[in-house]
Each structure stands twice: as C-alpha cells, then as structure tokens.
PDB file of N, CA and C in Angstrom:
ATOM      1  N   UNK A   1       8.486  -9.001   9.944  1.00  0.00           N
ATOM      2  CA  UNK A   1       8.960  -7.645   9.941  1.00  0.00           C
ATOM      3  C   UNK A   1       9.188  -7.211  11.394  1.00  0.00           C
ATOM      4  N   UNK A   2      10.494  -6.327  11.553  1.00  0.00           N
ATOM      5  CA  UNK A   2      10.733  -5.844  12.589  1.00  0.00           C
ATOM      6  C   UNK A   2      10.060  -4.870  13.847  1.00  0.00           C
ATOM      7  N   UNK A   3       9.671  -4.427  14.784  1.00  0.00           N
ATOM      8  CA  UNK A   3       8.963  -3.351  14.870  1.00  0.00           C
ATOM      9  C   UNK A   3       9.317  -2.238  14.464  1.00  0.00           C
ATOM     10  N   UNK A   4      10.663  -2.276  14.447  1.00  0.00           N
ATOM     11  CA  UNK A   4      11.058  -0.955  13.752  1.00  0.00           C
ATOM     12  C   UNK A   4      10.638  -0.644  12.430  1.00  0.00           C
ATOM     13  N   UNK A   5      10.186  -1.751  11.768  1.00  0.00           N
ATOM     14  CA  UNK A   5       9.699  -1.249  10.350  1.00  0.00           C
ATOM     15  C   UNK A   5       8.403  -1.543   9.778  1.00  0.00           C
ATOM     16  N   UNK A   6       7.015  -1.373  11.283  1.00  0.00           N
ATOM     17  CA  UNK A   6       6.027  -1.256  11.041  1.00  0.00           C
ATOM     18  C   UNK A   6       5.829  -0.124  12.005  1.00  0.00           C
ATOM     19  N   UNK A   7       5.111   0.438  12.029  1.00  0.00           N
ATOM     20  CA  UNK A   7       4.257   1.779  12.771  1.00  0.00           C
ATOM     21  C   UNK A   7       3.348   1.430  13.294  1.00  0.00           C
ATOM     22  N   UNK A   8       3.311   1.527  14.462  1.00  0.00           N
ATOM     23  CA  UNK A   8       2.439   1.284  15.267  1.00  0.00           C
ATOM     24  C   UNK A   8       2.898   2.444  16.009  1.00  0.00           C
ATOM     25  N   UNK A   9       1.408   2.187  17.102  1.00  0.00           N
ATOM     26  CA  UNK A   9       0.770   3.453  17.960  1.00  0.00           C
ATOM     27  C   UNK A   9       1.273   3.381  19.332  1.00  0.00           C
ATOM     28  N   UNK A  10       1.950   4.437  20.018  1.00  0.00           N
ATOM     29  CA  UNK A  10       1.865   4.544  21.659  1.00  0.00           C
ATOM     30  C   UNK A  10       3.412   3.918  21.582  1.00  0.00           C
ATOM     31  N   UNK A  11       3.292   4.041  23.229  1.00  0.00           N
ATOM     32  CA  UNK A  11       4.269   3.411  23.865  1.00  0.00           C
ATOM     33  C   UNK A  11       4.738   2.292  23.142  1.00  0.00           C
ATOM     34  N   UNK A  12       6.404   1.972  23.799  1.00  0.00           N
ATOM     35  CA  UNK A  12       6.673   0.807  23.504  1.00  0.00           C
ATOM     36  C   UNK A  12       6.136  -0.478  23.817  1.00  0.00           C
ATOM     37  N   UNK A  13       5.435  -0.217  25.019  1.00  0.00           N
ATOM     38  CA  UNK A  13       4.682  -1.143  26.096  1.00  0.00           C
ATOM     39  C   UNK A  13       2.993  -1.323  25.027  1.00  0.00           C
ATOM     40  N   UNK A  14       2.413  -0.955  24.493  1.00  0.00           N
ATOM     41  CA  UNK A  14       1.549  -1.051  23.448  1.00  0.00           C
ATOM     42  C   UNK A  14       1.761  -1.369  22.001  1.00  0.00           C
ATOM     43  N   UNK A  15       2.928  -0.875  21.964  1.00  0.00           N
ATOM     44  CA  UNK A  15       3.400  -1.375  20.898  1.00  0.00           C
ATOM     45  C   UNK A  15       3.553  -2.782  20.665  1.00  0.00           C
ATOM     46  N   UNK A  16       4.019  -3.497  21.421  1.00  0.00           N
ATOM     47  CA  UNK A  16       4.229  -5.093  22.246  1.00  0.00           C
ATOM     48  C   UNK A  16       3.139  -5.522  21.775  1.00  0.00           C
ATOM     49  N   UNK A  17       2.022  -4.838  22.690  1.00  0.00           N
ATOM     50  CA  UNK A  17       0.630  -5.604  22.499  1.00  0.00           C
ATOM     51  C   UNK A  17      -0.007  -5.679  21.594  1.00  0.00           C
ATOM     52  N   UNK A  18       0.271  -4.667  20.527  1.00  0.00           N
ATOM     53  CA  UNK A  18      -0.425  -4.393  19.333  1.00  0.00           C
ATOM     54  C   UNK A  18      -0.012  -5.473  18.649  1.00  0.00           C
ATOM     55  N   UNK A  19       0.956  -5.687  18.361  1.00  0.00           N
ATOM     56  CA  UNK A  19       1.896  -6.191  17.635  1.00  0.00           C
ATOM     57  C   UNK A  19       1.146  -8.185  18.272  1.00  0.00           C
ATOM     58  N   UNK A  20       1.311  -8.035  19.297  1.00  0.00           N
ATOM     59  CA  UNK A  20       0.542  -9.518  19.725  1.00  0.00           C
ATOM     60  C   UNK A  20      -0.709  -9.882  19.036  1.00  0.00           C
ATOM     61  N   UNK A  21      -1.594  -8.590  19.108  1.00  0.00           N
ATOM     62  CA  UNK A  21      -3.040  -8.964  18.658  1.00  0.00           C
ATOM     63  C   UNK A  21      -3.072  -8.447  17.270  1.00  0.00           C
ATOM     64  N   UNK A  22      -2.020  -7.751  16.408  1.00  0.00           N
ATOM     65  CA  UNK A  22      -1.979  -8.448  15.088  1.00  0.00           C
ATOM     66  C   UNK A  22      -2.004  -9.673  14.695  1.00  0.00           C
ATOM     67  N   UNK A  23      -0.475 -10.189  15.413  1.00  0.00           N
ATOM     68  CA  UNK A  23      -0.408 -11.531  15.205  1.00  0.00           C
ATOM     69  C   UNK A  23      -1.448 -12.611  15.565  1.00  0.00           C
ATOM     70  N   UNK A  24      -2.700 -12.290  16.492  1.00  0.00           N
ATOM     71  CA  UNK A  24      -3.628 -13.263  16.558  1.00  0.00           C
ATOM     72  C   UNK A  24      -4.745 -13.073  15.355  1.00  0.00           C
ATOM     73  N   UNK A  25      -4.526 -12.019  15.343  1.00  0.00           N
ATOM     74  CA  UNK A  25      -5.511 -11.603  13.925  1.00  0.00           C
ATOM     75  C   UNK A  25      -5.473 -12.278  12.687  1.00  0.00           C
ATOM     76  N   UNK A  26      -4.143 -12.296  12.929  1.00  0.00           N
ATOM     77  CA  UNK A  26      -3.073 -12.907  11.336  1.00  0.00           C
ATOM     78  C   UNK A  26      -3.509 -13.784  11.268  1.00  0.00           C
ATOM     79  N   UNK A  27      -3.900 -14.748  12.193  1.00  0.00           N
ATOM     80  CA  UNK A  27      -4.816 -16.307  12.137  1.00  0.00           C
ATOM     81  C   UNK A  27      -5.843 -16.176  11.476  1.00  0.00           C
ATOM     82  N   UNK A  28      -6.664 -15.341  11.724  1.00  0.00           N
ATOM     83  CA  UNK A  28      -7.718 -15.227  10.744  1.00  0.00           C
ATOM     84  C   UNK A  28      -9.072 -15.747  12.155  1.00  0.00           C
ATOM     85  N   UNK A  29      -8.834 -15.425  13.413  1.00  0.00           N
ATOM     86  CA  UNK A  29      -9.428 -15.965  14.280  1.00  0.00           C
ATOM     87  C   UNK A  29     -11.038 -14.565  14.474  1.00  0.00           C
ATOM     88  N   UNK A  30     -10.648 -13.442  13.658  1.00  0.00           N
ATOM     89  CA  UNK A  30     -12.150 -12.476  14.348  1.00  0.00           C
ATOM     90  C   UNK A  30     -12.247 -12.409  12.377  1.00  0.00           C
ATOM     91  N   UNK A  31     -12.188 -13.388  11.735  1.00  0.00           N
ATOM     92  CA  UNK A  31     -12.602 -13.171  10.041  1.00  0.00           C
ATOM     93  C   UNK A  31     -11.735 -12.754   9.488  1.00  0.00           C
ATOM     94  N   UNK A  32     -11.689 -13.044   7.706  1.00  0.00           N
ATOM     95  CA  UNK A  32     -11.076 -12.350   6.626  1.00  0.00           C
ATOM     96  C   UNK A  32     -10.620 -11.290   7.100  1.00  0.00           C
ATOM     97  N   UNK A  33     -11.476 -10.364   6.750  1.00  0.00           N
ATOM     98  CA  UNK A  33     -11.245  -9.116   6.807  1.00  0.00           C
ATOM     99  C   UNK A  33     -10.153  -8.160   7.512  1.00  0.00           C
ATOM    100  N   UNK A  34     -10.248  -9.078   8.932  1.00  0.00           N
ATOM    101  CA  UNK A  34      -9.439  -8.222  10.121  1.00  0.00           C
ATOM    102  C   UNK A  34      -8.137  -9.383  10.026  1.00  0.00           C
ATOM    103  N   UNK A  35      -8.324 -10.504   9.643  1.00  0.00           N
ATOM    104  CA  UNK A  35      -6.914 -11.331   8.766  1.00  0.00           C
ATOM    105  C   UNK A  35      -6.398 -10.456   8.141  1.00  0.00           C
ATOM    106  N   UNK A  36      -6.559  -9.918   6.894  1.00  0.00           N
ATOM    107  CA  UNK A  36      -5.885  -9.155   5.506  1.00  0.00           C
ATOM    108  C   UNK A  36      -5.671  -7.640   6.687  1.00  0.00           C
ATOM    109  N   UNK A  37      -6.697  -7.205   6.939  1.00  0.00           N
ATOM    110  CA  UNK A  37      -6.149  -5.882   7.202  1.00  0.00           C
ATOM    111  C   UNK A  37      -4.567  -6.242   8.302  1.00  0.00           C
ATOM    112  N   UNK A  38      -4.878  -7.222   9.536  1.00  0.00           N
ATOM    113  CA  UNK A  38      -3.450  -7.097  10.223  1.00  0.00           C
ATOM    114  C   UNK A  38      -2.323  -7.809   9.843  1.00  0.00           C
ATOM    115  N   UNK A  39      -2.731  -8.709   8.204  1.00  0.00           N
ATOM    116  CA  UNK A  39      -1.421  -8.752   7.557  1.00  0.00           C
ATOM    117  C   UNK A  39      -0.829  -7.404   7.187  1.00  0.00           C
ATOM    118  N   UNK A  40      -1.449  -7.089   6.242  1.00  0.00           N
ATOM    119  CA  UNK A  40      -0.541  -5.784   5.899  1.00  0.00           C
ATOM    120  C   UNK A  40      -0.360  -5.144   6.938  1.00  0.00           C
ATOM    121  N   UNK A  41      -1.053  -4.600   8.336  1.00  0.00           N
ATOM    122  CA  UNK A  41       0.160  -4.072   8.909  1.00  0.00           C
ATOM    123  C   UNK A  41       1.259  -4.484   9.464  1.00  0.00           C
ATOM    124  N   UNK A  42       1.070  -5.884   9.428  1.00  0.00           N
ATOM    125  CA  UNK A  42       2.045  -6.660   9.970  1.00  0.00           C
ATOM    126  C   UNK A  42       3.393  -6.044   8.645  1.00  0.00           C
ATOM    127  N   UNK A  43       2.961  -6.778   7.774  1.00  0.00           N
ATOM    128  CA  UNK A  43       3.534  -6.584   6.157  1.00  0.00           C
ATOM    129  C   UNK A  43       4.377  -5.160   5.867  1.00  0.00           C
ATOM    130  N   UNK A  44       3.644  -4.525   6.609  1.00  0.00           N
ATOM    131  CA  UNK A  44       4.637  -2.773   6.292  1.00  0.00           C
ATOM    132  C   UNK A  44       3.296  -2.530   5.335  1.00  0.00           C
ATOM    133  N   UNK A  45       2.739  -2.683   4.594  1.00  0.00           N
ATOM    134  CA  UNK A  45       2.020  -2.340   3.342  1.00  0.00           C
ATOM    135  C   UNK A  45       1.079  -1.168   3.911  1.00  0.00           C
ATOM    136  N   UNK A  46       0.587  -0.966   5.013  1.00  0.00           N
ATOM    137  CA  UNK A  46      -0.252   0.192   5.730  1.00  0.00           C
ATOM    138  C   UNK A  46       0.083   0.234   7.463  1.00  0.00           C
ATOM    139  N   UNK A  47      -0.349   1.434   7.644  1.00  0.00           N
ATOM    140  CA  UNK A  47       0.306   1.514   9.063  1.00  0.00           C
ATOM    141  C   UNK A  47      -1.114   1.393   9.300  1.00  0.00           C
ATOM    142  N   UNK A  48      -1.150   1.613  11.142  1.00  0.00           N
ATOM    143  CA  UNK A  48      -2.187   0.871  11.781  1.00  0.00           C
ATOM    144  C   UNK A  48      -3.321   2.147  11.869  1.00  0.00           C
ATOM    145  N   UNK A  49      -2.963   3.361  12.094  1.00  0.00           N
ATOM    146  CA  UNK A  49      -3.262   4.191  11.773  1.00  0.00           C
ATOM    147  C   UNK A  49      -4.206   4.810  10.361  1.00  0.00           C
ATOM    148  N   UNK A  50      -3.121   4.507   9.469  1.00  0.00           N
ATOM    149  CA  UNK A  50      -4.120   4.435   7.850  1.00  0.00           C
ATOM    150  C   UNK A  50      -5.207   3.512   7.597  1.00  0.00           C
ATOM    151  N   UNK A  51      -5.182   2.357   8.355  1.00  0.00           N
ATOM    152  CA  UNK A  51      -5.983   1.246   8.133  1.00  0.00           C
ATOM    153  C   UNK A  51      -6.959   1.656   8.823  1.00  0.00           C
ATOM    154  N   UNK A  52      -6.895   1.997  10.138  1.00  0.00           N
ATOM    155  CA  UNK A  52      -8.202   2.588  10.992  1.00  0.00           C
ATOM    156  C   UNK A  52      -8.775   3.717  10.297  1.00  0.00           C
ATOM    157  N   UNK A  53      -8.426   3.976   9.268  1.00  0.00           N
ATOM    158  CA  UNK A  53      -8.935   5.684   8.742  1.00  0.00           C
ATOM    159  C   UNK A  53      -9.373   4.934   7.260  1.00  0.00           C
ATOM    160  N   UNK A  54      -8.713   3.994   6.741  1.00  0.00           N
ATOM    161  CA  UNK A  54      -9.149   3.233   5.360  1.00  0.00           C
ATOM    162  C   UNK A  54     -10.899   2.831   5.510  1.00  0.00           C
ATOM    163  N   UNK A  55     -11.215   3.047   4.041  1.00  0.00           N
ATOM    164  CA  UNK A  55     -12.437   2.649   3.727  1.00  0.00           C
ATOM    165  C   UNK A  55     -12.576   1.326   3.814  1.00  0.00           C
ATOM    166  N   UNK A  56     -11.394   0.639   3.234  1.00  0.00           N
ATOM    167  CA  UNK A  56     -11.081  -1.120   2.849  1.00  0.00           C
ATOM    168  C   UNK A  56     -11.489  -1.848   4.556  1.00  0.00           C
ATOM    169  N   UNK A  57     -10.916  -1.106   5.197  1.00  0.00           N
ATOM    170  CA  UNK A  57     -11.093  -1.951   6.835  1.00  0.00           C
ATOM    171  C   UNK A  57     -12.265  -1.207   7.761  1.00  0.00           C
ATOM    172  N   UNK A  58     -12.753  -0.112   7.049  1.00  0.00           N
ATOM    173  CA  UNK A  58     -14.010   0.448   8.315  1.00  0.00           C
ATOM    174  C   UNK A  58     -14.634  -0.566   8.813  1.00  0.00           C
ATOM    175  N   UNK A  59     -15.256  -1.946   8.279  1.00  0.00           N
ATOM    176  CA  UNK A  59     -16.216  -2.516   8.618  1.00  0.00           C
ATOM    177  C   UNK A  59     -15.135  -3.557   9.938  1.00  0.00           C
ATOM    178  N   UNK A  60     -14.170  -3.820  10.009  1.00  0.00           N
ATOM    179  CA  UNK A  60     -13.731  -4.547  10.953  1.00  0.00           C
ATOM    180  C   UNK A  60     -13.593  -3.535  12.149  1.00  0.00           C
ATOM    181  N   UNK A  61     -13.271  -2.297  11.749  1.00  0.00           N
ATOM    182  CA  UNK A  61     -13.003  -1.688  13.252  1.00  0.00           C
ATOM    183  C   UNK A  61     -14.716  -1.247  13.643  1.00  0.00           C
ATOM    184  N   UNK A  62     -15.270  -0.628  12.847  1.00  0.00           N
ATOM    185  CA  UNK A  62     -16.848  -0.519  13.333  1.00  0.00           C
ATOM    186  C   UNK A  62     -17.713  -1.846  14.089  1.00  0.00           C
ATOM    187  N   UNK A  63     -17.568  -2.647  13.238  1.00  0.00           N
ATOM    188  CA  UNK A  63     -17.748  -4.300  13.841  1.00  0.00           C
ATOM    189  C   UNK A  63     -17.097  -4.641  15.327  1.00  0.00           C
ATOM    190  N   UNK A  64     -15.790  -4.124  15.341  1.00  0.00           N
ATOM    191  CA  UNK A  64     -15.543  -4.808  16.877  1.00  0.00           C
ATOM    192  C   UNK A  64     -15.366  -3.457  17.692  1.00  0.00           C
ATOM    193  N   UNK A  65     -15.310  -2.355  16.830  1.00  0.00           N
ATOM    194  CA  UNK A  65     -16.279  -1.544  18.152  1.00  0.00           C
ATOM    195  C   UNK A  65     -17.863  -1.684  18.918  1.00  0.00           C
ATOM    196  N   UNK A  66     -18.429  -1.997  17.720  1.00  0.00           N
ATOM    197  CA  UNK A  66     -19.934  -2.283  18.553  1.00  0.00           C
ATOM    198  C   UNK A  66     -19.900  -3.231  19.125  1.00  0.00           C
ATOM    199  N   UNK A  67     -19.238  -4.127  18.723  1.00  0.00           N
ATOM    200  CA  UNK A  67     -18.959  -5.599  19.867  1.00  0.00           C
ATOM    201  C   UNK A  67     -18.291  -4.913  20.991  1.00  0.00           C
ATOM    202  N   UNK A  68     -17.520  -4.520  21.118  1.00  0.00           N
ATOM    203  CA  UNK A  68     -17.192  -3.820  22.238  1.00  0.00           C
ATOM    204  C   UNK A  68     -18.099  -2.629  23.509  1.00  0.00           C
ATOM    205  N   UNK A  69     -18.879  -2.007  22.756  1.00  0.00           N
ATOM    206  CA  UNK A  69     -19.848  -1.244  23.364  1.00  0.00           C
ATOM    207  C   UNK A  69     -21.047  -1.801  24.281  1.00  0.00           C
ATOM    208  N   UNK A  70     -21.573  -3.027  23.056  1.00  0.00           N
ATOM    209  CA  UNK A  70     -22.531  -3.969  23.477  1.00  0.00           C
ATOM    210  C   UNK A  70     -21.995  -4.431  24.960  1.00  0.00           C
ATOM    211  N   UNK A  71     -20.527  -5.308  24.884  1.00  0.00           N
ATOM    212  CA  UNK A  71     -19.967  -5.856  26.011  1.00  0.00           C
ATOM    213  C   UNK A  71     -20.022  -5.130  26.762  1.00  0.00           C
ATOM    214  N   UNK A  72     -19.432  -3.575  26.741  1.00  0.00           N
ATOM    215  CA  UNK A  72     -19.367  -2.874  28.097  1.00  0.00           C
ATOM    216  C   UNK A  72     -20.376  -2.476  28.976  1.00  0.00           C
ATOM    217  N   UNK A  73     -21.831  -2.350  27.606  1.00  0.00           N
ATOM    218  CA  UNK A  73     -23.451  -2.269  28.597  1.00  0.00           C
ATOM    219  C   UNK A  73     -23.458  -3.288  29.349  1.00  0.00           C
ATOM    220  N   UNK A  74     -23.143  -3.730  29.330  1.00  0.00           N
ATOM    221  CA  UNK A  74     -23.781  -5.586  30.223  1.00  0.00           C
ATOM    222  C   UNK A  74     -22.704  -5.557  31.390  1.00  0.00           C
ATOM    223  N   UNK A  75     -21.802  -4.517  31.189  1.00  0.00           N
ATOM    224  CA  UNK A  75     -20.889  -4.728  32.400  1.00  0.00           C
ATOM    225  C   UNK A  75     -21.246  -3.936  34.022  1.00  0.00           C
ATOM    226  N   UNK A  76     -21.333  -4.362  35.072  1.00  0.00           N
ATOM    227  CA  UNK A  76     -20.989  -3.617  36.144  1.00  0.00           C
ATOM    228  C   UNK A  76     -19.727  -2.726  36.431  1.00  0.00           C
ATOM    229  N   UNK A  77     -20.024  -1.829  37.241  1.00  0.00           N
ATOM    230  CA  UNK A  77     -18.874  -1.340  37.368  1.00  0.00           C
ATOM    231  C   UNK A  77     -17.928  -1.772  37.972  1.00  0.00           C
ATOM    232  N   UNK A  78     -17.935  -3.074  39.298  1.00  0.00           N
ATOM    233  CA  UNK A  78     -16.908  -3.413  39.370  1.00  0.00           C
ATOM    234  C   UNK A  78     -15.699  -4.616  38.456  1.00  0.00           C
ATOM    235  N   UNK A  79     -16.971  -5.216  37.709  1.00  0.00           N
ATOM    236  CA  UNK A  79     -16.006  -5.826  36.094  1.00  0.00           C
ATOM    237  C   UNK A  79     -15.404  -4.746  35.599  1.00  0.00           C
ATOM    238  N   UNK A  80     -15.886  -3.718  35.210  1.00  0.00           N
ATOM    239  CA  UNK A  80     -15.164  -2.791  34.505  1.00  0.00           C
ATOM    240  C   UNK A  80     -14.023  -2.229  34.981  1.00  0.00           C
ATOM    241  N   UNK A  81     -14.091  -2.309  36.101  1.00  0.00           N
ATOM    242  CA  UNK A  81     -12.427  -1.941  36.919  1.00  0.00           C
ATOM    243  C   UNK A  81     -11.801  -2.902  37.281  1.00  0.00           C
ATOM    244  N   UNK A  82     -12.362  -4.580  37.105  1.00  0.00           N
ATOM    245  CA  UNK A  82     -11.620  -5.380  36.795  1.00  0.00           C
ATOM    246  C   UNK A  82     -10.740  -5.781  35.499  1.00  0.00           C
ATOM    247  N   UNK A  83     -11.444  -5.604  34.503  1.00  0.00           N
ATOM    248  CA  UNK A  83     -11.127  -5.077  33.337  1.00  0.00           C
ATOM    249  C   UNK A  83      -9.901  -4.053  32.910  1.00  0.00           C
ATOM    250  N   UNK A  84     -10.030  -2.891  33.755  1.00  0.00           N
ATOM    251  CA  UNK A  84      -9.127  -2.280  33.726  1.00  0.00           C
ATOM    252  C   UNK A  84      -7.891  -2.890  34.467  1.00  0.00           C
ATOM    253  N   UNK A  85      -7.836  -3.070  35.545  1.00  0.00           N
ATOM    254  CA  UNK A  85      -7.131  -3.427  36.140  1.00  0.00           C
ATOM    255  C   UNK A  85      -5.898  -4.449  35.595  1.00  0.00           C
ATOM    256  N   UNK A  86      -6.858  -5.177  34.647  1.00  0.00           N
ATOM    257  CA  UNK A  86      -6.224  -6.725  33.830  1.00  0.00           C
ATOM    258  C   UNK A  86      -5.184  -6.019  32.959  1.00  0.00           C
ATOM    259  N   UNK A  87      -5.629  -4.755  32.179  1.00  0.00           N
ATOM    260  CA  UNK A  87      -5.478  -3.835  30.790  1.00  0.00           C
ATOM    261  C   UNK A  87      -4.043  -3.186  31.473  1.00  0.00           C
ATOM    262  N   UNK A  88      -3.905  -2.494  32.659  1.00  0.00           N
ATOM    263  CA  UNK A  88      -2.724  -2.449  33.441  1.00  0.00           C
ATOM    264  C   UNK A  88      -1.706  -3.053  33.266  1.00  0.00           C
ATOM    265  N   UNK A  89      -2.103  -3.970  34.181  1.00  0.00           N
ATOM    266  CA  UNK A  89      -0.835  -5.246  34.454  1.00  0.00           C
ATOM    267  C   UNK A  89      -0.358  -5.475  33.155  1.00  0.00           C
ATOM    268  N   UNK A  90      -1.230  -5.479  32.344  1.00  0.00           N
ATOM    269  CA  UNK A  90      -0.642  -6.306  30.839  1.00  0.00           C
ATOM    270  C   UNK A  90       0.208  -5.190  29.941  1.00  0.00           C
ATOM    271  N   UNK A  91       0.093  -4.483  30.346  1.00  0.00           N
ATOM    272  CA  UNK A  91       0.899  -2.604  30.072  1.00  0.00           C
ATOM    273  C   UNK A  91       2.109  -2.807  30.857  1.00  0.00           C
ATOM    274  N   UNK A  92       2.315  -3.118  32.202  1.00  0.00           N
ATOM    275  CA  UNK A  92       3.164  -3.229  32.634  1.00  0.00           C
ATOM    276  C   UNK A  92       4.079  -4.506  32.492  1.00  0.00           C
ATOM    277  N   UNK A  93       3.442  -5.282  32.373  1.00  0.00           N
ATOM    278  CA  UNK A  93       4.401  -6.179  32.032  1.00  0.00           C
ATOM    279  C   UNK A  93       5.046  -6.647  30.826  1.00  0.00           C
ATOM    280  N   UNK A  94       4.141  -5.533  30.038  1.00  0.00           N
ATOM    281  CA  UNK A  94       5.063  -5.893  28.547  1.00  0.00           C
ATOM    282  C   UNK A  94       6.269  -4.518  28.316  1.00  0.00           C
ATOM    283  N   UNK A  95       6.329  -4.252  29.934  1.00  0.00           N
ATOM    284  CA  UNK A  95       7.332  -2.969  30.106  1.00  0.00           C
ATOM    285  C   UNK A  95       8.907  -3.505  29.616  1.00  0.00           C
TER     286      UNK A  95
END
C-alpha cells in the first residue's frame, strides 16, 4: 500500500520512518502482536493512531514503552543527546 493510502503521523520526513519501522515490525522481529498490529497499518485496515488508542494493541505499545523508559534510566545525559542527535540526522535525511 501506498503512503497515500495509509495514515500515518507527522511530517513527511516521519512518515518515511514510520513507515520503515512498520515494515520491520511486519517481520515479526519485537513479537506477534506488534507483527499483526503493523500489518494492518501497513494493510489500511487501522490507522496508526487508532491502533495506539485500540484495546487489541495496548499491550505492544505499553510493552515497548516501558522498554523504553527502563532504557532511558540507565542512560547518561550525554548518550541521551547522542541519541538525539542520531533521531535528527535520521529526520533529516529522510527529508
């Protein structure tokens, strides 16, 4: 499916990326769960938006939010602005 005929969030420049880490999802590489949910948005069947607000997928976005939180305690602050920094470039270059 085209991007034009899935919904996704933000910029075009995020849009890109989203659309990337669906498609790694689609592998089935972070589980089932977050497989099926970024088929269908891949699929058109839910936007990315409804799915983050769906009951069916809470447990994948709650799940790799706390994975995410966990990671960021353990971080210094200058990883974390390395981090950012990475999150940039990769914004910009999917300009």
């Amino acid at each position: 499916m085209s991007d034009d005929e899935i919904e996704l969030l933000g910029r075009p420049a995020e849009q890109r990326i989203q659309r990337r880490l669906l498609e790694a999802l689609r592998t089935g590489v972070a589980g089932e769960d977050a497989r099926d949910m970024a088929g269908d948005v891949l699929f058109g069947a839910i936007s990315l938006r409804d799915a983050m607000l769906s009951d069916s997928y809470s447990d994948v976005f709650a799940g790799s939010f706390r994975r995410f939180v966990e990671w960021r305690s353990q971080q210094s602050p200058e990883a974390l602005a390395e981090a950012a920094e990475i999150g940039r470039k990769a914004l910009d270059e999917a300009e």
